[in-house]
C-alpha atoms as a PDB file:
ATOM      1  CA  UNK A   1      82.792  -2.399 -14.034  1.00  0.00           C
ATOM      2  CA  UNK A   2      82.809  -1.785 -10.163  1.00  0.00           C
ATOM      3  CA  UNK A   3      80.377  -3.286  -8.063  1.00  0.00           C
ATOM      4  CA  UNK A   4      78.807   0.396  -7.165  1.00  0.00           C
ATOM      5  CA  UNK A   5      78.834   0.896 -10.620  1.00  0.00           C
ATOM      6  CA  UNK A   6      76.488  -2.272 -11.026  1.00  0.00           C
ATOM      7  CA  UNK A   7      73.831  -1.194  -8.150  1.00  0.00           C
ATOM      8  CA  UNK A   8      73.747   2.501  -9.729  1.00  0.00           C
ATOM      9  CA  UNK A   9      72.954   1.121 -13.048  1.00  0.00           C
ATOM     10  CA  UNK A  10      70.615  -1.360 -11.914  1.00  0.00           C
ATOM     11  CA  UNK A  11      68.951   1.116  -9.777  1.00  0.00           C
ATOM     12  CA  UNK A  12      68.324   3.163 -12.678  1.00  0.00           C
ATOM     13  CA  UNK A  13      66.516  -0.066 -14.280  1.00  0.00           C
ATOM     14  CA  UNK A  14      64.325  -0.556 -11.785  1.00  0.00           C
ATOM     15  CA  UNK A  15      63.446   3.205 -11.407  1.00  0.00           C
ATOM     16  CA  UNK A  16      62.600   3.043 -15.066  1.00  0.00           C
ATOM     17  CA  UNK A  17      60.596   0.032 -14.958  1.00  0.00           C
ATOM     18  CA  UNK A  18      58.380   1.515 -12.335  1.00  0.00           C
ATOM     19  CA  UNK A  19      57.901   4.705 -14.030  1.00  0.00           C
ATOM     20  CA  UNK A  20      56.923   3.170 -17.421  1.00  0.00           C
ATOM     21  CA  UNK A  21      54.908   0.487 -15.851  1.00  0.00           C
ATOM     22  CA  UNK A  22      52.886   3.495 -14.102  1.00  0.00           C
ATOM     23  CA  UNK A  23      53.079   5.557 -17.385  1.00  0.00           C
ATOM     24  CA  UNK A  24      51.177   2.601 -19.143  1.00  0.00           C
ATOM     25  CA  UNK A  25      48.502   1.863 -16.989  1.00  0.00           C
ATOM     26  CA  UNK A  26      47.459   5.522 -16.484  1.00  0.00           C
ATOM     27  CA  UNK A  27      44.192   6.306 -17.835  1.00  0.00           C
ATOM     28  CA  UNK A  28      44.317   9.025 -20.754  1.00  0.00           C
ATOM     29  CA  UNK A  29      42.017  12.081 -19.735  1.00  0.00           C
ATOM     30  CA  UNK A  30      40.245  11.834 -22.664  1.00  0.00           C
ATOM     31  CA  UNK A  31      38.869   8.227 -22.594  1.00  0.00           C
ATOM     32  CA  UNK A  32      38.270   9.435 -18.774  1.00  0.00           C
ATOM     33  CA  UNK A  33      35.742  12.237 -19.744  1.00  0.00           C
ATOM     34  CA  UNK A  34      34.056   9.985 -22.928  1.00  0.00           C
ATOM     35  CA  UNK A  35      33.374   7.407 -20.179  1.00  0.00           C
ATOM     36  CA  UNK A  36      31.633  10.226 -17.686  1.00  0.00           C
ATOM     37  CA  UNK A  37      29.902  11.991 -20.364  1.00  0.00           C
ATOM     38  CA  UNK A  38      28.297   7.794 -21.758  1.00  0.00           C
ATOM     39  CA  UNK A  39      27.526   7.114 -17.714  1.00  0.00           C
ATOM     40  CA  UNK A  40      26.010  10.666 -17.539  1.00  0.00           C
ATOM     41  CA  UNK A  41      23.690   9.884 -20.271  1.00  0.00           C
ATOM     42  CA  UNK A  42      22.933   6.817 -18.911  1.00  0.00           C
ATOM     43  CA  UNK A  43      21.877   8.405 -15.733  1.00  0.00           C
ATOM     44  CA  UNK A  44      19.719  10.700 -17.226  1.00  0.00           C
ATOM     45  CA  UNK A  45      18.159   7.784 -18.668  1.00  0.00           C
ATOM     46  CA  UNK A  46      17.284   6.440 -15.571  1.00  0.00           C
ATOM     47  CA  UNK A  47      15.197   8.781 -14.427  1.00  0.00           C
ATOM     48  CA  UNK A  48      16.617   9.112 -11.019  1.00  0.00           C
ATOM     49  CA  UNK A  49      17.830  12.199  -9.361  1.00  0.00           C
ATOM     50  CA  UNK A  50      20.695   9.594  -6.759  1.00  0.00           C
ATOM     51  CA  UNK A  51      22.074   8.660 -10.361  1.00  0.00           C
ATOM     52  CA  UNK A  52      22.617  11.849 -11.780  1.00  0.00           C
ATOM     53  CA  UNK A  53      23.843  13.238  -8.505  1.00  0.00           C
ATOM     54  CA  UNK A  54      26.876  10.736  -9.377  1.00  0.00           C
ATOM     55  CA  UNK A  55      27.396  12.552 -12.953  1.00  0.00           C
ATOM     56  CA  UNK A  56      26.440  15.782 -12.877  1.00  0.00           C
ATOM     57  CA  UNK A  57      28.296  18.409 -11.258  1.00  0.00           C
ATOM     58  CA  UNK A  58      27.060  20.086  -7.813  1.00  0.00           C
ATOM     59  CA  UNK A  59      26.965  23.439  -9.126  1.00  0.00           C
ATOM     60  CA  UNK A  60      25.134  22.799 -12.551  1.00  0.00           C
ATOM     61  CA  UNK A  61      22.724  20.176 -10.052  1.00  0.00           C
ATOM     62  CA  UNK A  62      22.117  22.858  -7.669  1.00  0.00           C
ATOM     63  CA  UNK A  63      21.414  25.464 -10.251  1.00  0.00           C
ATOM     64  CA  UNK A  64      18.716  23.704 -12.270  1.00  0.00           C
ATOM     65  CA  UNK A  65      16.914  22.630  -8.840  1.00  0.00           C
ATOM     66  CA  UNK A  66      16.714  25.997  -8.169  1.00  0.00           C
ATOM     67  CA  UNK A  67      15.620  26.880 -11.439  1.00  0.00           C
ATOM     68  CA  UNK A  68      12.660  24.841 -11.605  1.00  0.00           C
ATOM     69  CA  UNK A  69      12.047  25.702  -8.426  1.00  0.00           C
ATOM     70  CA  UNK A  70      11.851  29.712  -9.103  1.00  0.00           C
ATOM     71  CA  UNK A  71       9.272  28.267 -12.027  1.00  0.00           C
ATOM     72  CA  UNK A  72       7.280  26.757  -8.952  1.00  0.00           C
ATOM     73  CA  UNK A  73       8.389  22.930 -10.844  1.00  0.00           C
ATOM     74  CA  UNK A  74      10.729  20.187  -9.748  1.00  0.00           C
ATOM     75  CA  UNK A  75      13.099  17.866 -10.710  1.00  0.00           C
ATOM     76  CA  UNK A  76      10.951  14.758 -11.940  1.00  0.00           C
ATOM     77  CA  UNK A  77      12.082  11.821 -13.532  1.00  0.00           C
ATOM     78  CA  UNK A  78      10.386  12.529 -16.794  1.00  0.00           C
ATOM     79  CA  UNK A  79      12.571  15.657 -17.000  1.00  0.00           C
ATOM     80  CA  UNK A  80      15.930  13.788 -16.026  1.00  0.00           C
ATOM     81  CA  UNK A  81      15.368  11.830 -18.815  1.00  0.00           C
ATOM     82  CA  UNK A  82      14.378  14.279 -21.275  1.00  0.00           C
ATOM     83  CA  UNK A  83      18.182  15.547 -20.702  1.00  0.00           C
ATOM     84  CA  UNK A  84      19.184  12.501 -22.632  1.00  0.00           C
ATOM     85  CA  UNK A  85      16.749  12.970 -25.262  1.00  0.00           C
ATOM     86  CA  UNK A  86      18.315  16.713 -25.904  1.00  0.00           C
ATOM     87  CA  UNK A  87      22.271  15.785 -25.399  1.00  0.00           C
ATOM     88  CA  UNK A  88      24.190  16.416 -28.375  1.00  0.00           C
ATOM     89  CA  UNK A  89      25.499  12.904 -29.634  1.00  0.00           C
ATOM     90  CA  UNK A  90      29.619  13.009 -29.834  1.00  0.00           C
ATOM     91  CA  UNK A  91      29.973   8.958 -31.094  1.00  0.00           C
ATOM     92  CA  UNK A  92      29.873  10.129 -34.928  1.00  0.00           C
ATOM     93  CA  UNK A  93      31.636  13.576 -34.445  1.00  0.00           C
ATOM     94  CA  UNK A  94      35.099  13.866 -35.179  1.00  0.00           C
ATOM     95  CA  UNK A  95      37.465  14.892 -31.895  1.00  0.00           C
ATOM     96  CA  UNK A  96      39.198  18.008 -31.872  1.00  0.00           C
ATOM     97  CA  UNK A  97      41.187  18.862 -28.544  1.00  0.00           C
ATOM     98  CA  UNK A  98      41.310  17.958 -25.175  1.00  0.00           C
ATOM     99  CA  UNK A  99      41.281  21.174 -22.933  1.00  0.00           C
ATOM    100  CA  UNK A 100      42.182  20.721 -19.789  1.00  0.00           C
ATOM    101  CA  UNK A 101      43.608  23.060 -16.463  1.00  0.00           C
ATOM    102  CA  UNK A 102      44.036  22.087 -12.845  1.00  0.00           C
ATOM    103  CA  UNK A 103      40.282  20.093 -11.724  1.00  0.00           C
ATOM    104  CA  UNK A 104      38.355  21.382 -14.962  1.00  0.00           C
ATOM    105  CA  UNK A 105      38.482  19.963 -18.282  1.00  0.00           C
ATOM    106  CA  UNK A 106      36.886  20.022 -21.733  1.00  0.00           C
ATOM    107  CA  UNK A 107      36.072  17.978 -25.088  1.00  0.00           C
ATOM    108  CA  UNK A 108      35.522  19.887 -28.205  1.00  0.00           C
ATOM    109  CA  UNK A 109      34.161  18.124 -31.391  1.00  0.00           C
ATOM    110  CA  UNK A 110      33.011  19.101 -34.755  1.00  0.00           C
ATOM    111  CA  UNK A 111      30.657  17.601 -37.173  1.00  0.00           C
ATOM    112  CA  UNK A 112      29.258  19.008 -40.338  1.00  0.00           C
ATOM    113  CA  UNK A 113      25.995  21.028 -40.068  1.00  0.00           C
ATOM    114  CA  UNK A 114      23.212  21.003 -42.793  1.00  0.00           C
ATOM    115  CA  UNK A 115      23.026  24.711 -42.289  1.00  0.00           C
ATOM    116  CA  UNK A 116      24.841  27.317 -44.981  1.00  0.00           C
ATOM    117  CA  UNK A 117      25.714  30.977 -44.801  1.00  0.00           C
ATOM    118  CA  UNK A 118      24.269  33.372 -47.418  1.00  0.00           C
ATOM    119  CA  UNK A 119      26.780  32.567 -49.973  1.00  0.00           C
ATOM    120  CA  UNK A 120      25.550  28.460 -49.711  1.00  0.00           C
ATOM    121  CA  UNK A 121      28.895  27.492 -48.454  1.00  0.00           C
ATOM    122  CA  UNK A 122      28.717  25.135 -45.986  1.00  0.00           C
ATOM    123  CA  UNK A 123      29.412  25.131 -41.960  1.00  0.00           C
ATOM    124  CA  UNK A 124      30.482  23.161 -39.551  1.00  0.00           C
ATOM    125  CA  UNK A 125      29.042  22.205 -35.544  1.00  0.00           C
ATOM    126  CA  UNK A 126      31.268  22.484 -32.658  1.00  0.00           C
ATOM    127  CA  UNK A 127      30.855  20.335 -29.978  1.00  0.00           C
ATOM    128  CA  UNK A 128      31.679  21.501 -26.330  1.00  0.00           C
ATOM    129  CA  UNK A 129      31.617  19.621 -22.980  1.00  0.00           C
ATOM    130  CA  UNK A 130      33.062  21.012 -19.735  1.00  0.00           C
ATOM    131  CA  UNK A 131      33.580  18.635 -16.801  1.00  0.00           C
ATOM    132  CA  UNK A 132      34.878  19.200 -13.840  1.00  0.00           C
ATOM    133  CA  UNK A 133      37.043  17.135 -10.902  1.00  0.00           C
ATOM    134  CA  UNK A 134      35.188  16.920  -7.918  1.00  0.00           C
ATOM    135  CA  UNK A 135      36.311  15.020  -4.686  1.00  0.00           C
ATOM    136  CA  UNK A 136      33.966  11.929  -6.730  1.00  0.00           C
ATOM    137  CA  UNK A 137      35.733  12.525  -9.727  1.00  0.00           C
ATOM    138  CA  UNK A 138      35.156  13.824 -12.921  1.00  0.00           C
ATOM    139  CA  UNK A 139      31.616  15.090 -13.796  1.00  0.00           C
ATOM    140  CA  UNK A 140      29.416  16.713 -16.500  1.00  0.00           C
ATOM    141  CA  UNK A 141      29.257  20.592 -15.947  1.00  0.00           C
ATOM    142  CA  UNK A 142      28.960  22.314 -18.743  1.00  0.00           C
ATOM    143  CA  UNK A 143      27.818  21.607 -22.484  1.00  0.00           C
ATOM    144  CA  UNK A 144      26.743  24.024 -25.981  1.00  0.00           C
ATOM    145  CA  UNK A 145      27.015  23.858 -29.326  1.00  0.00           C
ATOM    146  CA  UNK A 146      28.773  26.494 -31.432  1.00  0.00           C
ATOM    147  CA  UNK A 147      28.175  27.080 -35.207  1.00  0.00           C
ATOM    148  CA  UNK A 148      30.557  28.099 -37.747  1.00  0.00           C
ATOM    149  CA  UNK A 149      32.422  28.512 -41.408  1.00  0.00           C
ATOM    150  CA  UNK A 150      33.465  25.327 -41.926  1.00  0.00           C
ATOM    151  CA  UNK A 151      36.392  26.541 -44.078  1.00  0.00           C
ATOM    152  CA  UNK A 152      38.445  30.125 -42.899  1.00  0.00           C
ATOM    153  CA  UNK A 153      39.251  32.916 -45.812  1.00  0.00           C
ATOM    154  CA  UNK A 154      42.564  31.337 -46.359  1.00  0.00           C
ATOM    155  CA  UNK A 155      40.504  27.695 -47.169  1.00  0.00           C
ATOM    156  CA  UNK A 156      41.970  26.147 -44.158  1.00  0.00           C
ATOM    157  CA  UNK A 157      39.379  24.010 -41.893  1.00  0.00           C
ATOM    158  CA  UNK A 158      37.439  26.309 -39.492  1.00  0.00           C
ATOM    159  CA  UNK A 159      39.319  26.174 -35.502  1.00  0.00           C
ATOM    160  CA  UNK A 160      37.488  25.911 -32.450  1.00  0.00           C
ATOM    161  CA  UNK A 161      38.097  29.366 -30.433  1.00  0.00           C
ATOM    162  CA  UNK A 162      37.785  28.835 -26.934  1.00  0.00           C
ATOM    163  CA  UNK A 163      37.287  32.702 -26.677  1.00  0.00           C
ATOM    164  CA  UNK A 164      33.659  32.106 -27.978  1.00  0.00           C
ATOM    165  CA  UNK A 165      32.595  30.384 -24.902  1.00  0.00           C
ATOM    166  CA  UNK A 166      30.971  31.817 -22.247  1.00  0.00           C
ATOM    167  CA  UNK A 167      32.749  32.402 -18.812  1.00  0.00           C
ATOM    168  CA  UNK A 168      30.487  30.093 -17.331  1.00  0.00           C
ATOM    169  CA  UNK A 169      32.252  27.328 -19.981  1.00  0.00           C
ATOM    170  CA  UNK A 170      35.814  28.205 -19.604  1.00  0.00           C
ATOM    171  CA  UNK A 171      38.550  25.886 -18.802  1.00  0.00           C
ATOM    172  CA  UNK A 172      40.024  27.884 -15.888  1.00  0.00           C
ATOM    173  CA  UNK A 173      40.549  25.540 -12.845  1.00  0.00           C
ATOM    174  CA  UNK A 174      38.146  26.618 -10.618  1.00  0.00           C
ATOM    175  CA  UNK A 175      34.793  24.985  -9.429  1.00  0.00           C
ATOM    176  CA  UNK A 176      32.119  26.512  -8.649  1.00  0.00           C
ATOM    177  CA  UNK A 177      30.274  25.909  -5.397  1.00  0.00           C
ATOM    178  CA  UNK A 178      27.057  24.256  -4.959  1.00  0.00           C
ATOM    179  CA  UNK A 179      24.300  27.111  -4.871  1.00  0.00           C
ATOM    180  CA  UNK A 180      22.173  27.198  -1.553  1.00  0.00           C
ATOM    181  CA  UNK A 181      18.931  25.178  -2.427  1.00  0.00           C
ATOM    182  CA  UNK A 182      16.200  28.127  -2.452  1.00  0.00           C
ATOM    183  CA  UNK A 183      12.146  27.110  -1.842  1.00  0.00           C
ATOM    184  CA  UNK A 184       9.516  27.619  -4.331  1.00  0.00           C
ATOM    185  CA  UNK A 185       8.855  31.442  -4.295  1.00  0.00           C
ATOM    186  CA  UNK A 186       5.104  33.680  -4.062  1.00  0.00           C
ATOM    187  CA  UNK A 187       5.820  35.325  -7.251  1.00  0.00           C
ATOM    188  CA  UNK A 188       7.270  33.748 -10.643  1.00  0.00           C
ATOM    189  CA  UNK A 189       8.712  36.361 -12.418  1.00  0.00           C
ATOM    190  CA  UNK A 190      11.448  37.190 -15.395  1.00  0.00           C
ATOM    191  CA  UNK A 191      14.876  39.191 -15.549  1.00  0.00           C
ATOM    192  CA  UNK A 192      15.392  40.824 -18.809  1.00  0.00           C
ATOM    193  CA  UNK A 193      18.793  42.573 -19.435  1.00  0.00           C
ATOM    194  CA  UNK A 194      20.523  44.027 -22.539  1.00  0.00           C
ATOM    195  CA  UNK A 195      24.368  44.819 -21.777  1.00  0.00           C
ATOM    196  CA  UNK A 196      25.777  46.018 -24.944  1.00  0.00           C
ATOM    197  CA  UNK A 197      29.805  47.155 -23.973  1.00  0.00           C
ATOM    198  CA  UNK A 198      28.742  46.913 -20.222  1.00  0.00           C
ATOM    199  CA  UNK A 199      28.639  43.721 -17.620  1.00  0.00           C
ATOM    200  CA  UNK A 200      25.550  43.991 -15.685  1.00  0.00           C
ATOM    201  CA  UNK A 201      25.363  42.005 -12.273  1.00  0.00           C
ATOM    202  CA  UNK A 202      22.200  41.721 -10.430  1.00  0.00           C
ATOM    203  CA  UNK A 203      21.071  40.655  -6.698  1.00  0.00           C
ATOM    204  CA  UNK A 204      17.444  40.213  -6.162  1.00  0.00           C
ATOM    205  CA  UNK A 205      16.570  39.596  -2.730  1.00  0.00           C
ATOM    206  CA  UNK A 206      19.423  38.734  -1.565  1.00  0.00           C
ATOM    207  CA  UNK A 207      19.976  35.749  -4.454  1.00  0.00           C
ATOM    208  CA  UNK A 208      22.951  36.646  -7.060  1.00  0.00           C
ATOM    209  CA  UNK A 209      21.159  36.280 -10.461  1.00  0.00           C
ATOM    210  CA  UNK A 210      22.922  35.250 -14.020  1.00  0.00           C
ATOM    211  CA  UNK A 211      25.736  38.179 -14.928  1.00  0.00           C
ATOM    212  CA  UNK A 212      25.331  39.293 -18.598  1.00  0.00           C
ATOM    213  CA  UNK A 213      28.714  40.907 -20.388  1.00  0.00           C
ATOM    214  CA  UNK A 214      28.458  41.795 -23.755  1.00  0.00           C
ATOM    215  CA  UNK A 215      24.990  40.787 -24.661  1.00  0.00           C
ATOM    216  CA  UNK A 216      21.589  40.156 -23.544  1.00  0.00           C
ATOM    217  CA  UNK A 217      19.326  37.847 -21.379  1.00  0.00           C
ATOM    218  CA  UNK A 218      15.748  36.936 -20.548  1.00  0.00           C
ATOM    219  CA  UNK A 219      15.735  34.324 -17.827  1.00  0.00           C
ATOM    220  CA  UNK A 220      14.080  33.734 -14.443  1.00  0.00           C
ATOM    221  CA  UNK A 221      14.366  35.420 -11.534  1.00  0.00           C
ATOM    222  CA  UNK A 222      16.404  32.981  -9.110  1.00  0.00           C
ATOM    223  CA  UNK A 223      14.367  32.518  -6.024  1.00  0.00           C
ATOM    224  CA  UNK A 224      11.464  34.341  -7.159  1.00  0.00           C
ATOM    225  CA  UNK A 225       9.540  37.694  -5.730  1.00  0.00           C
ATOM    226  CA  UNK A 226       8.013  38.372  -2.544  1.00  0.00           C
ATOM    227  CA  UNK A 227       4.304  39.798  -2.113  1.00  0.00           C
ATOM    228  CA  UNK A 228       5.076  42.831  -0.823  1.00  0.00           C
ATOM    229  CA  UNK A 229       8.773  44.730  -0.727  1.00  0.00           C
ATOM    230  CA  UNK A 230      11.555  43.481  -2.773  1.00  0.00           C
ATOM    231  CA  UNK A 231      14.795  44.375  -3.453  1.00  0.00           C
ATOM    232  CA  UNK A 232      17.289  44.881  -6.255  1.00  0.00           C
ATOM    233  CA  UNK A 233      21.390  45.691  -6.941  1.00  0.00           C
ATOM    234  CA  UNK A 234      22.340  46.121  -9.894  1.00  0.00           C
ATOM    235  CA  UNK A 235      26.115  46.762 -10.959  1.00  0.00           C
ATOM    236  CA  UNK A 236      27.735  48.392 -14.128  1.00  0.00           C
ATOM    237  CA  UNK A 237      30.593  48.212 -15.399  1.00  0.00           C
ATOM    238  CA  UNK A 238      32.026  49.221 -18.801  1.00  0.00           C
ATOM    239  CA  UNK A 239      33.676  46.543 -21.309  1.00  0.00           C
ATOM    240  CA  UNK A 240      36.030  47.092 -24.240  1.00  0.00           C
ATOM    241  CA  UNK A 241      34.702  44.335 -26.548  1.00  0.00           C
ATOM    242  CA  UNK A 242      32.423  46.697 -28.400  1.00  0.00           C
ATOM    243  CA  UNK A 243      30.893  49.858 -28.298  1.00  0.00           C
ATOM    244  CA  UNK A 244      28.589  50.583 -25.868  1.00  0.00           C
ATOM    245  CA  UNK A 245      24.332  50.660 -25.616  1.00  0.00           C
ATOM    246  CA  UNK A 246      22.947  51.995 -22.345  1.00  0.00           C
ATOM    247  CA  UNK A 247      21.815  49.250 -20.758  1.00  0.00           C
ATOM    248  CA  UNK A 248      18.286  47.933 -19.405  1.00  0.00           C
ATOM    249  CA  UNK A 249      17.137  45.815 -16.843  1.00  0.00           C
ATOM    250  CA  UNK A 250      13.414  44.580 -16.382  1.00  0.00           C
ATOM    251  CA  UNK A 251      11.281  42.821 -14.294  1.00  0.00           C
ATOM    252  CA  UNK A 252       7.891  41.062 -15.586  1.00  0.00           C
ATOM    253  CA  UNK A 253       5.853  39.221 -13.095  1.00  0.00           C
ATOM    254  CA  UNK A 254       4.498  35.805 -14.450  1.00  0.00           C
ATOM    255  CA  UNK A 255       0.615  36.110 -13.558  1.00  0.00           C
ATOM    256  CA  UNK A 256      -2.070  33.291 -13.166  1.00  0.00           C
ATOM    257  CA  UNK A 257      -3.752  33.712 -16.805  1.00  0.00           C
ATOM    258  CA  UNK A 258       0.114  33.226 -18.485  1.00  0.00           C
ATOM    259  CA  UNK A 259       0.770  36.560 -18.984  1.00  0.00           C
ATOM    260  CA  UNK A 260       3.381  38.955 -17.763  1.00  0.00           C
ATOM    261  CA  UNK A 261       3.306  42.252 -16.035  1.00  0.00           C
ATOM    262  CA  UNK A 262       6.019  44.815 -16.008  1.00  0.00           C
ATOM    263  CA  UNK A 263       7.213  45.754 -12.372  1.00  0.00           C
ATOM    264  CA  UNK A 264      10.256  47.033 -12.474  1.00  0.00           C
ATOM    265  CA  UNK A 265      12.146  49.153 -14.596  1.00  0.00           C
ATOM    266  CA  UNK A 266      15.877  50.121 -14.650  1.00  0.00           C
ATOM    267  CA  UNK A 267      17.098  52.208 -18.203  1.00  0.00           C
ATOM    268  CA  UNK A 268      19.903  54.873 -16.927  1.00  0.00           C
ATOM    269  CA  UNK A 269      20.516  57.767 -18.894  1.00  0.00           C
ATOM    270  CA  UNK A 270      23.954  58.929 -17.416  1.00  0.00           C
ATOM    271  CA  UNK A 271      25.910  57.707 -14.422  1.00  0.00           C
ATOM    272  CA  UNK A 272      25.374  54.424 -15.801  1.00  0.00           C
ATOM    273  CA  UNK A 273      28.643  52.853 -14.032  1.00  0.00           C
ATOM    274  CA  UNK A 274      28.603  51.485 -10.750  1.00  0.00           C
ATOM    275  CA  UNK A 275      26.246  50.186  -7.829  1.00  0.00           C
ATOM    276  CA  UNK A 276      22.370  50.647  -7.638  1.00  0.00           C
ATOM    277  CA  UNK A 277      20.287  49.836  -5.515  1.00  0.00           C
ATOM    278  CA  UNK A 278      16.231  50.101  -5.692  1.00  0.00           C
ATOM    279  CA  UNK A 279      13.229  48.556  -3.972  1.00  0.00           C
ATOM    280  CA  UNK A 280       9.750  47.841  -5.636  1.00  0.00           C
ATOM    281  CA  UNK A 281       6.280  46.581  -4.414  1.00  0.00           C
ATOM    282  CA  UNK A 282       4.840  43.738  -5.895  1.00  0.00           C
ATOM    283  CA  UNK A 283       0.966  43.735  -5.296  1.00  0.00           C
ATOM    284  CA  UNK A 284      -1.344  40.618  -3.848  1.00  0.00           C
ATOM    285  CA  UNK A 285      -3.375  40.195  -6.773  1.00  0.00           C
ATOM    286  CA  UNK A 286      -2.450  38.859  -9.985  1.00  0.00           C
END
């Protein structure tokens, strides 16, 4: 053997033995993610808003500040914690897949369910967490649980269908940014849409509210109402997935005795496609 075959060969050996060496002491994603969704929980725990800011993503942080702040509430500790107290618990579920694209990743896990279908036979809880890679590293974004058979027609155990999750939930590679933080507002009030076969987008005031495809909704109003002259967009657009309803879009004011008052009303008969764009008073009292 020549002497350049020697440093080619040993070359390759030491090449090697760097790449494995590297390949074994690189973290596998999924022991990653269990890791940041235990030290998420344990934040919640905590109480503290600086700890969760460490696990929970900036969009999904930003969003449920301004949440409680359209309900004229904040983030407290009591209600950090009760996060914990609601989190689906993953240590006695059974892993499924690892999802994963670009900075955004999920973990889906199943576990029986004690509920039935109207035959008796019994179905199954899917587990879904969505986490994505921010310049930090990974955090807690998104999280639901979705029900189903627990065996398919053929008798084969149920799959998860990543279809079924919302758009807000999909693994996609993109993060979303950190929504402006908005003050409390003058007026509480509620959105109400139903979007059968259409995707309804809605601005109020300038704030970009939930989108609804496919479905329905009844959440509040992002940033509130103004006493006085508000403002509404709302945009159509037709979907395939099933047939179609004509869609509506309400507006109830949240008054001081608890009780709601309608104030705007959008139910198109025709032209129901494309950009609207309305204003609507809302009154001192109430």
């Amino acid at each position: 053997m020549t002497n350049r075959a020697i440093v080619v060969i040993s070359s390759l050996c030491i090449l090697l033995s760097v790449l494995s060496e590297g390949i074994a002491t690189e973290v596998p994603l999924r022991t990653t993610l269990e890791k940041t969704w235990r030290n998420y929980l344990e934040a919640c725990k905590s109480g503290k808003e600086a700890e969760l800011e460490k696990t929970m993503s900036s969009f999904r942080l930003g969003t449920m500040k301004n949440n409680l702040a359209s309900a004229s509430r904040s983030l407290t500790p009591d209600l950090i914690k009760s996060i914990a107290e609601y989190a689906t618990d993953i240590s006695k579920a059974e892993f499924v897949k690892l999802l994963e694209k670009g900075p955004t990743a999920g973990l889906v896990y199943v576990e029986d369910s004690e509920d039935k279908d109207a035959t008796g036979k019994p179905r199954v809880k899917f587990i879904f967490k969505k986490f994505v890679k921010e310049e930090s590293g990974w955090k807690v974004d998104e999280e639901m649980d979705i029900g189903g058979p627990k065996f398919q027609a053929d008798g084969e155990k149920s799959e998860f269908d990543p279809s079924d999750l919302p758009s807000t939930h999909e693994i996609d590679g993109q993060i979303r940014s950190a929504p402006k933080l908005i003050a409390v507002p003058d007026v509480a009030a509620f959105l109400d849409i139903m979007s059968y076969g259409y995707t309804t987008r809605i601005t109020v005031n300038g704030t970009e509210q939930n989108a609804v495809s496919g479905g329905s909704s009844s959440g509040l109003i992002i940033g509130g109402l103004k006493k006085g002259k508000n403002s509404i967009v709302i945009v159509i657009t037709k979907t395939e997935k099933e047939p179609a309803v004509k869609p509506t879009v309400k507006i109830r004011r949240l008054l001081e005795n608890e009780t709601f008052a309608e104030v705007f009303k959008f139910e198109p008969k025709e032209n129901i496609e494309g950009k609207h764009t309305f204003n609507f008073t809302i009154e001192n009292q109430g």
